[in-house]
Protein backbone atom coordinates (compact mmCIF):
# COMPACT_ATOMS: atom_id res chain seq x y z
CA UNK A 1 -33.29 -19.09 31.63
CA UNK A 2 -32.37 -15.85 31.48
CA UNK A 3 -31.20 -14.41 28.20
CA UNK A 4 -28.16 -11.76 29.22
CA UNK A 5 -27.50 -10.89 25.47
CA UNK A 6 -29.47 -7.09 26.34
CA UNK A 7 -27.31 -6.77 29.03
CA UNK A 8 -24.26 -7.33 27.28
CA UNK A 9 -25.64 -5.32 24.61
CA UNK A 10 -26.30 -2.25 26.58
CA UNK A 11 -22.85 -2.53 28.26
CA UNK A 12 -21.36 -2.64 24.36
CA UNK A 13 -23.09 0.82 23.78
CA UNK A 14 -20.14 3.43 24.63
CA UNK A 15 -17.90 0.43 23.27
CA UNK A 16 -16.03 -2.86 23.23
CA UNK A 17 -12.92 -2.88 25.53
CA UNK A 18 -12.34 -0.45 28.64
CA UNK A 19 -10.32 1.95 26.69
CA UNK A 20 -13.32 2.07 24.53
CA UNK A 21 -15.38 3.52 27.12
CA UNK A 22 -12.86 5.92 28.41
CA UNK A 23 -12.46 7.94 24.94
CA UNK A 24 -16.50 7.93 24.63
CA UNK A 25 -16.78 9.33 28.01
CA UNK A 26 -13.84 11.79 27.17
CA UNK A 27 -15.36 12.58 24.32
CA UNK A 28 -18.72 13.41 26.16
CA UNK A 29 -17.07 15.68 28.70
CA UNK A 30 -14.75 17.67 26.13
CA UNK A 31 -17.89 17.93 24.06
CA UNK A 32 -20.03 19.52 27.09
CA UNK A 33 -17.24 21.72 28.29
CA UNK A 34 -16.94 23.06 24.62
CA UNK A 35 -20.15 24.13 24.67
CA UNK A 36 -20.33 26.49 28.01
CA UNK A 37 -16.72 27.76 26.99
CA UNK A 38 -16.42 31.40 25.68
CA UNK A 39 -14.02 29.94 22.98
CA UNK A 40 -17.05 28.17 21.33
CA UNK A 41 -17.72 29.59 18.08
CA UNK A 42 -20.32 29.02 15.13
CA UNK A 43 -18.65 29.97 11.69
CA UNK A 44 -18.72 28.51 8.11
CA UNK A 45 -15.71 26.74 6.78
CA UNK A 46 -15.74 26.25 2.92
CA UNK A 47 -19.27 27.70 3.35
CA UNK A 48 -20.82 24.98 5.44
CA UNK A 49 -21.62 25.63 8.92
CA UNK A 50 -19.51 24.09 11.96
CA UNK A 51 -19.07 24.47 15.67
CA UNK A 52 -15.37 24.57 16.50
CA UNK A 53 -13.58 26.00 19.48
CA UNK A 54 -11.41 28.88 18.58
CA UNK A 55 -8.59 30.15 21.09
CA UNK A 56 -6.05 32.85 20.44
CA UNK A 57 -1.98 32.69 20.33
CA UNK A 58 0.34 34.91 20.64
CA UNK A 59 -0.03 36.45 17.70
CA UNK A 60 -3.13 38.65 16.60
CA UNK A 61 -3.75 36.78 13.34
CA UNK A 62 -2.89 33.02 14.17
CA UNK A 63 -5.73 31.51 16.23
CA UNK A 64 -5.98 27.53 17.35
CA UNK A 65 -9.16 25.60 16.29
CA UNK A 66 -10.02 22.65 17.52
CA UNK A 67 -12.86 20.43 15.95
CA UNK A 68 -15.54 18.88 18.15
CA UNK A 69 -15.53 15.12 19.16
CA UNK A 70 -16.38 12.74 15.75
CA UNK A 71 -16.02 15.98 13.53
CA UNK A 72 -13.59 17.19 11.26
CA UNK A 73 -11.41 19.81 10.25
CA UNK A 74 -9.00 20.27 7.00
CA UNK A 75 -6.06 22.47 6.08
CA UNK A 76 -6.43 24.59 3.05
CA UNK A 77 -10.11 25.21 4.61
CA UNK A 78 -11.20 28.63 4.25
CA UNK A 79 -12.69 29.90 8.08
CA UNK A 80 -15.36 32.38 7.70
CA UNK A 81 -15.67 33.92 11.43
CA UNK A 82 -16.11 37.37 12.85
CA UNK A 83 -16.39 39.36 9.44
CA UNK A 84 -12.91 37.94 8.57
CA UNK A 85 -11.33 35.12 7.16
CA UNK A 86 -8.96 32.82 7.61
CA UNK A 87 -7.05 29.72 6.19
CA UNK A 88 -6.52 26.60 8.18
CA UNK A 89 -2.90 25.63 7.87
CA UNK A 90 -2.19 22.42 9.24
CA UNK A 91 -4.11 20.34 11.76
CA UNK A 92 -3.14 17.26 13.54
CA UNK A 93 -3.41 13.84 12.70
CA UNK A 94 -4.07 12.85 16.21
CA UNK A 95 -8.10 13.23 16.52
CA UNK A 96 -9.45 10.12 18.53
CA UNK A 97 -10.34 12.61 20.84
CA UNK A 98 -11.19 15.58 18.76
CA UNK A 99 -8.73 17.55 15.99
CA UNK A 100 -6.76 20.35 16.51
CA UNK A 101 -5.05 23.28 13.87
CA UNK A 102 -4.02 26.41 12.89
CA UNK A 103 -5.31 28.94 11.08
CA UNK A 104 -3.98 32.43 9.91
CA UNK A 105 -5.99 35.22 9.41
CA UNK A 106 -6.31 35.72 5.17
CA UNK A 107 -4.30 38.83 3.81
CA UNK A 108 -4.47 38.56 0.21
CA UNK A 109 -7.36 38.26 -2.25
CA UNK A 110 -5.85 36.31 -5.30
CA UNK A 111 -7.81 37.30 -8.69
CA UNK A 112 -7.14 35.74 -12.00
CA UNK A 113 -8.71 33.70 -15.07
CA UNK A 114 -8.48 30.19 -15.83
CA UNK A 115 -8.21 28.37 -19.15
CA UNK A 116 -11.88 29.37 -20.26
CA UNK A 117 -11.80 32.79 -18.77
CA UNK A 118 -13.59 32.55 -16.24
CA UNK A 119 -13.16 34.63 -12.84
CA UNK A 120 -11.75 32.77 -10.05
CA UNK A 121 -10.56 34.67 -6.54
CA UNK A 122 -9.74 32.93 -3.60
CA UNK A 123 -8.51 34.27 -0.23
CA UNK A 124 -4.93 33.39 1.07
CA UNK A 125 -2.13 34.11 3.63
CA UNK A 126 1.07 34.90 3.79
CA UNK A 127 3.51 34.99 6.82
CA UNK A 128 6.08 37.17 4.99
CA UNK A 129 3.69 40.09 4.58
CA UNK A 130 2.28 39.91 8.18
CA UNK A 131 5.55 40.36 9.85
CA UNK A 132 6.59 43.10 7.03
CA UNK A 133 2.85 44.81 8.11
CA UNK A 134 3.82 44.53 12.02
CA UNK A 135 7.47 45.47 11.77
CA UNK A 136 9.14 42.25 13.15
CA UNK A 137 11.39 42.79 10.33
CA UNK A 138 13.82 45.92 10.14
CA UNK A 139 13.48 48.77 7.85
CA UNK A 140 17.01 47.51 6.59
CA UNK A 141 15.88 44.30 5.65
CA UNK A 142 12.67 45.23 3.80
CA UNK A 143 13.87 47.11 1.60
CA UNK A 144 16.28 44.30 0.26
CA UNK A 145 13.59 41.50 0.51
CA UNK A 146 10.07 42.66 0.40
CA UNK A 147 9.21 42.03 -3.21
CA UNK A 148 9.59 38.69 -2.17
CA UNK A 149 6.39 36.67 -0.45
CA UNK A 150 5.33 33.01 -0.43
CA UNK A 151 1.56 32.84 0.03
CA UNK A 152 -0.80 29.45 1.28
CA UNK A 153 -3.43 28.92 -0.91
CA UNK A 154 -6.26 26.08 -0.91
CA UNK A 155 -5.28 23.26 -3.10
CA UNK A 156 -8.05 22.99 -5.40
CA UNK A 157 -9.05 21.70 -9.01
CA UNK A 158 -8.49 25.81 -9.94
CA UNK A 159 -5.40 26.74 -8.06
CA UNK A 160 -3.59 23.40 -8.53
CA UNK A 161 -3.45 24.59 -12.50
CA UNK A 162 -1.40 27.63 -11.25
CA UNK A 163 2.37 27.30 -12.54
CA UNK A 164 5.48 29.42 -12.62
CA UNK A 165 5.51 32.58 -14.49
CA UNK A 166 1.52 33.35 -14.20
CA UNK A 167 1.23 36.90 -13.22
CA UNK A 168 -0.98 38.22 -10.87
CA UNK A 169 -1.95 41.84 -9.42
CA UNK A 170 -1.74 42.19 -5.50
CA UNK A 171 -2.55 44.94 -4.06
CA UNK A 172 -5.50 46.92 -1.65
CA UNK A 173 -5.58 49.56 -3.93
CA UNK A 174 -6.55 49.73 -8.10
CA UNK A 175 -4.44 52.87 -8.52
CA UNK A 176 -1.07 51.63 -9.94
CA UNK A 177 -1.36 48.33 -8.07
CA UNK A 178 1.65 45.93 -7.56
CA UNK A 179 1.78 43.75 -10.11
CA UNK A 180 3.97 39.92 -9.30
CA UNK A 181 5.09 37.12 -10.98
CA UNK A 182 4.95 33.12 -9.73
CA UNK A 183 8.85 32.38 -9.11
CA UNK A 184 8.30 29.08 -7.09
CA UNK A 185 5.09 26.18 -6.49
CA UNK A 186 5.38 23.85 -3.78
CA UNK A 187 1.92 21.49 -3.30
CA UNK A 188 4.41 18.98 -0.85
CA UNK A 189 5.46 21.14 1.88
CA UNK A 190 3.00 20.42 5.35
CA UNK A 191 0.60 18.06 2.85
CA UNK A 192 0.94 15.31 4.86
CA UNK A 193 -2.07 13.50 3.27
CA UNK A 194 -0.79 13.07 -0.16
CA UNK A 195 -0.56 9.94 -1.60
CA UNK A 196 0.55 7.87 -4.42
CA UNK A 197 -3.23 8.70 -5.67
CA UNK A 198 -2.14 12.60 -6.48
CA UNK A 199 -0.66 10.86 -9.72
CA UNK A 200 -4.11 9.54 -10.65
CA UNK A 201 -6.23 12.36 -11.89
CA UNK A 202 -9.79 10.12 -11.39
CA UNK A 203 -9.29 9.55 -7.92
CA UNK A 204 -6.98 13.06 -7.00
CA UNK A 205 -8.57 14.34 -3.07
CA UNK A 206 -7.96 18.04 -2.68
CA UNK A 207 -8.85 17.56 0.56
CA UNK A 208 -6.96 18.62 3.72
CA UNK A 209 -3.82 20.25 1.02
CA UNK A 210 -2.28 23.75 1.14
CA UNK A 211 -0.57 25.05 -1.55
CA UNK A 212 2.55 27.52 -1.38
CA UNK A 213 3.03 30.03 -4.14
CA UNK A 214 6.23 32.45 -4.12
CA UNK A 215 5.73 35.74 -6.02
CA UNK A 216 8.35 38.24 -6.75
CA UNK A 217 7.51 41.88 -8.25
CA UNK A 218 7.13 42.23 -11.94
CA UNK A 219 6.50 45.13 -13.85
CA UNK A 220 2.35 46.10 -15.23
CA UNK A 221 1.57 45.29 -18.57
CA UNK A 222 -1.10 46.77 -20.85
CA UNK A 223 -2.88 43.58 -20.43
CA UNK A 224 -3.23 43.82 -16.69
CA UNK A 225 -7.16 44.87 -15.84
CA UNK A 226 -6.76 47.34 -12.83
CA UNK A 227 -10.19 48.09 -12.42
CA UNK A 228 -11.15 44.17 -11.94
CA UNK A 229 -7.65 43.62 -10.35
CA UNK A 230 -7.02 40.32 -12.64
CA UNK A 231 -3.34 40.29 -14.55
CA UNK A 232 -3.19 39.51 -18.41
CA UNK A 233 -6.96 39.94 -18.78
CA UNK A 234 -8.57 38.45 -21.77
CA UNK A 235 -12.52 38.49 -23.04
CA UNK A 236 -13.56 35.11 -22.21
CA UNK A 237 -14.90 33.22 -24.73
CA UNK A 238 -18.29 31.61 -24.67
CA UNK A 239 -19.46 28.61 -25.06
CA UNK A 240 -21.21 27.91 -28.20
CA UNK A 241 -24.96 26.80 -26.91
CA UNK A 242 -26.18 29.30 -28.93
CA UNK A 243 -28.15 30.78 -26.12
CA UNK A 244 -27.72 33.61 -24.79
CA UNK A 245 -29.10 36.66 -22.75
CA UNK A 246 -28.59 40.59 -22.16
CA UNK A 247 -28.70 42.96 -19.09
CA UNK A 248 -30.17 46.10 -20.29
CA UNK A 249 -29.77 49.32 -18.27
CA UNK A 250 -26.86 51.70 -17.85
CA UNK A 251 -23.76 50.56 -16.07
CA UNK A 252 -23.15 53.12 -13.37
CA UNK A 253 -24.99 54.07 -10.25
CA UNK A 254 -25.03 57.51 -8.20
CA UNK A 255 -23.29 57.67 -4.93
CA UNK A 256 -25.65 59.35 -2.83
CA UNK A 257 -28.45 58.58 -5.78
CA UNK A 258 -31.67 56.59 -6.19
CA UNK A 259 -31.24 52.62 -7.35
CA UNK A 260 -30.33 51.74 -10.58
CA UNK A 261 -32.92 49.68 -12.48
CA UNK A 262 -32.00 46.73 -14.88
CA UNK A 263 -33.80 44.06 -16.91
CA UNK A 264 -33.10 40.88 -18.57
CA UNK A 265 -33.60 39.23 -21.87
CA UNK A 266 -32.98 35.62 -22.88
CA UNK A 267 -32.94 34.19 -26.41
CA UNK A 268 -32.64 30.89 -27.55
CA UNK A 269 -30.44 29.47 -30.31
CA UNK A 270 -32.42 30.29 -33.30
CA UNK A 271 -31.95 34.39 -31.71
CA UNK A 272 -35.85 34.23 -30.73
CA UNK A 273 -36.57 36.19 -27.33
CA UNK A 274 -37.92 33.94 -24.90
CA UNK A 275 -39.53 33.96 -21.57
CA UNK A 276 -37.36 32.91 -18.43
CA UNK A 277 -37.26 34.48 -14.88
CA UNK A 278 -34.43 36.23 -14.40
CA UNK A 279 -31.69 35.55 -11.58
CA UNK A 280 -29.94 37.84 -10.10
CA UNK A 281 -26.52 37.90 -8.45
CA UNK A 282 -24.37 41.06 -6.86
CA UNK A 283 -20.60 40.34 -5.91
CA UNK A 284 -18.52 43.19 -3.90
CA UNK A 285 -15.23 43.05 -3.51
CA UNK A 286 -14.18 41.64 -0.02
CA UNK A 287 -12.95 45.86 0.88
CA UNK A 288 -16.43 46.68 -0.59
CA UNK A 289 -18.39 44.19 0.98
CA UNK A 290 -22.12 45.20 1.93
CA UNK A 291 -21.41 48.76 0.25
CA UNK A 292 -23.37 47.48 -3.16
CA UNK A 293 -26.81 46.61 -2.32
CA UNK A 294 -28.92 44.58 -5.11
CA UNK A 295 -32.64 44.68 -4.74
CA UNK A 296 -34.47 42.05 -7.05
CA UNK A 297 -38.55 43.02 -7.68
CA UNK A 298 -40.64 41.50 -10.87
CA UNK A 299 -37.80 40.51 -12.82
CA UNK A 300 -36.06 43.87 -12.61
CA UNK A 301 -32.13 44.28 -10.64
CA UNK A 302 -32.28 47.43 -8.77
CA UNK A 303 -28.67 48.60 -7.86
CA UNK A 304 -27.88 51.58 -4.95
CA UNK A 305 -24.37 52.14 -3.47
CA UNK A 306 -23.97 53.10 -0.35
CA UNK A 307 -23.49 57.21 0.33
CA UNK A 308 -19.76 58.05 0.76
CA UNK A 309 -17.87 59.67 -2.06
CA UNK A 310 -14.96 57.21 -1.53
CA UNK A 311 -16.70 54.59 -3.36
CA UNK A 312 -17.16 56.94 -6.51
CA UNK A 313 -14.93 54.43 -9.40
CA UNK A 314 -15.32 51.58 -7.46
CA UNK A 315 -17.49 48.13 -8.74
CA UNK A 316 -19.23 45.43 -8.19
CA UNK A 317 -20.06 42.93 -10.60
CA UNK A 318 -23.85 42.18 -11.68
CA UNK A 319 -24.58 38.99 -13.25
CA UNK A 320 -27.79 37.55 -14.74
CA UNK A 321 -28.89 33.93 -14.81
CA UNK A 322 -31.76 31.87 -15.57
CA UNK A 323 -33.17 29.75 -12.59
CA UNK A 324 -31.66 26.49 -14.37
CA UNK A 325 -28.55 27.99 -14.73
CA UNK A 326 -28.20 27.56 -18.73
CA UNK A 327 -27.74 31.57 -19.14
CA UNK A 328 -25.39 33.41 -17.79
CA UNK A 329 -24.24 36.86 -18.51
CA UNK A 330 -22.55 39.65 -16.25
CA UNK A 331 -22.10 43.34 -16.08
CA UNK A 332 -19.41 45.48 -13.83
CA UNK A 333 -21.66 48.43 -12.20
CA UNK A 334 -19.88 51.26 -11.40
CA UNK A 335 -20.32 53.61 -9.01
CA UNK A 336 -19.83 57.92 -10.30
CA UNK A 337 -20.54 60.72 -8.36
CA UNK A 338 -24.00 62.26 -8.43
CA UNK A 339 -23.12 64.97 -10.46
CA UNK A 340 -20.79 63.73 -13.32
C-alpha cells in the first residue's frame, strides 16, 4: 500500500491552501529581487543590524523603507545608514508580503537628565524645521512662527517621562544656544498600536510608538549647561554602594598635540584601593563624531583630538568603568589650543 502522507507533506511545505503558496512564492521573488536591487541597503536600526530596501521621495530627507519578507520594521526606530540618521515614522500594517514606512532624516539631538541625573540624548525630527531650513516657508511667515516646532521622538521608558514645561537647549552651536520650553505632548497621534495595555505599567510595549513634543522659545537660565548642551543641569547624585573610582590625569588635550594619558583607580566601600581592569569609553558629540580618538593600552586612556583649531573648546566625554559594570565614573576632556 502506498503511504502518500510524504507526498502530502512535501506539497504542505510552502503552505496549506493555494493562496498559501502564492504569498510564499511572492515572498521568494520580492526577496531575490531585493537583493540584486541598488536600493538594497545594510544599516543598523536601534543598533541591530538589518537588510531593508531604501528608496528615495521627493524630498531629500524623507526616504521609503521597506522590510524584507518575514521581517520587521517599527516606527520610532532610529535608522543608522550612510553616516546619518534617521527616524522611522510610520509603517504599514499591511506586511503579509513584506512592511513598508517612512523615515525622516534626524535634525535635532535632544540632551537632558532624567530623575537620577543621568545623561540621556536621543536623535529626533522635525518637519517644521526642515521646511524653515529649505525655504518652503516665506521669510514673512518665519519670522511670526519659527519659535514654534513639534519634534518626533522614540517613545521610550526615558522620553515617555518627558512632560510640559521641561526645558531643553536646541541648537548646533554652544555659543548662546537657543534655549525652548515643552508647550504640548502628544504619545496618540500616528500610534496606531496602542492599546488598552499603555494603562498597565507591567505589560506597557514601547514598541512601534512615536512621540510628538512641541517646543516654543524660552529664555537661558543660569542653570542651563552650554558646554554639555543639557538645560537646568544638576550634579547627579550617586548611588550609595559605597564604591567608587577616580580618573586621574588632566582634563584637556592639545589640538595639534601628543595624546593625553589617564589612569584609573577603584576603591571599595571601606575606601581601600583595589585592583580592577579598567574600562574605557569615549563619546563625541554627533557634529564631533570621529574627531576624539581614545586609545586604551595597559590600563591607561590615551586621548588625541584631531588637528584643526576649530575644535579648540569643544568635548567629549571620558568615562571609566569596571568590566562588571559596578563602577562608573566620567570626565568631560576638553580640547585647548597647543599653546594656551
Amino acid at each position: 500500500m502506498v503511504d502518500w502522507s510524504t507526498y502530502e507533506n512535501a506539497l504542505k511545505v510552502q503552505g496549506d491552501t493555494r493562496r498559501d503558496r502564492v504569498i510564499y512564492q511572492t515572498k521568494r521573488i520580492v526577496a531575490d529581487r531585493a537583493r540584486n536591487s541598488p536600493a538594497y541597503k545594510s544599516v543598523l536600526i536601534d543598533g541591530v543590524v538589518q537588510n531593508v530596501v531604501i528608496t528615495s521621495s521627493t524630498e531629500m530627507f524623507h526616504k521609503k523603507i521597506n522590510a524584507l519578507p518575514n521581517e520587521h520594521i517599527y516606527s520610532g526606530s532610529i535608522v543608522e545608514w550612510n553616516k546619518r540618521h534617521f527616524i522611522i515614522t510610520n509603517t504599514d500594517t499591511e506586511d503579509e508580503i513584506y512592511q513598508r514606512g517612512e523615515m525622516y532624516e534626524c535634525n535635532v539631538y535632544l540632551r537632558w537628565q532624567n530623575e537620577k541625573g543621568d545623561v540621556i540624548a536621543r536623535y529626533g525630527y522635525s518637519d517644521d524645521i526642515s521646511k524653515f531650513a529649505a525655504g518652503v516657508v516665506n521669510a514673512a511667515l518665519q519670522q511670526g512662527i519659527q519659535q514654534t516646532y513639534t519634534i518626533q521622538f522614540p517613545l521610550d521608558e526615558e522620553t515617555i517621562k518627558i512632560r510640559r514645561d521641561k526645558r531643553f537647549l536646541i541648537d548646533i552651536t554652544h555659543d548662546n544656544p537657543a534655549a525652548y520650553i515643552v508647550t504640548n505632548r502628544n504619545i496618540t497621534n500616528g500610534n496606531d498600536s496602542i492599546t488598552p495595555a499603555i494603562y498597565d505599567d507591567d505589560d506597557f510595549d514601547f514598541k512601534d510608538k512615536v512621540l510628538y513634543l512641541t517646543f516654543s522659545q524660552t529664555q537661558l537660565s543660569e542653570k542651563d549647561n552650554t558646554e554639555l548642551m543639557i538645560a537646568d543641569y544638576f550634579e547627579p547624585n550617586p548611588e550609595p554602594t559605597g564604591l567608587t573610582c577616580e580618573i586621574i590625569g588632566t582634563p584637556t588635550v592639545k589640538v595639534g598635540g601628543s595624546s593625553r594619558r589617564f589612569s584609573a583607580k577603584f576603591y571599595d566601600a571601606e575606601g581601600e584601593e583595589v585592583t580592577k581592569t579598567p574600562v574605557w569609553t569615549l563619546i563625541n558629540t554627533p557634529e564631533n563624531e570621529g574627531k576624539f580618538t581614545l586609545r586604551q593600552d595597559d590600563g591607561y586612556a590615551y586621548v588625541s583630538v584631531t588637528n584643526n583649531l576649530n575644535m579648540i573648546g569643544e568635548q567629549a566625554e571620558l568615562i571609566l568603568r569596571d568590566e562588571s559594570g559596578v563602577y562608573e565614573q566620567t570626565m568631560f576632556v576638553k580640547a585647548v589650543s597647543m599653546y594656551g
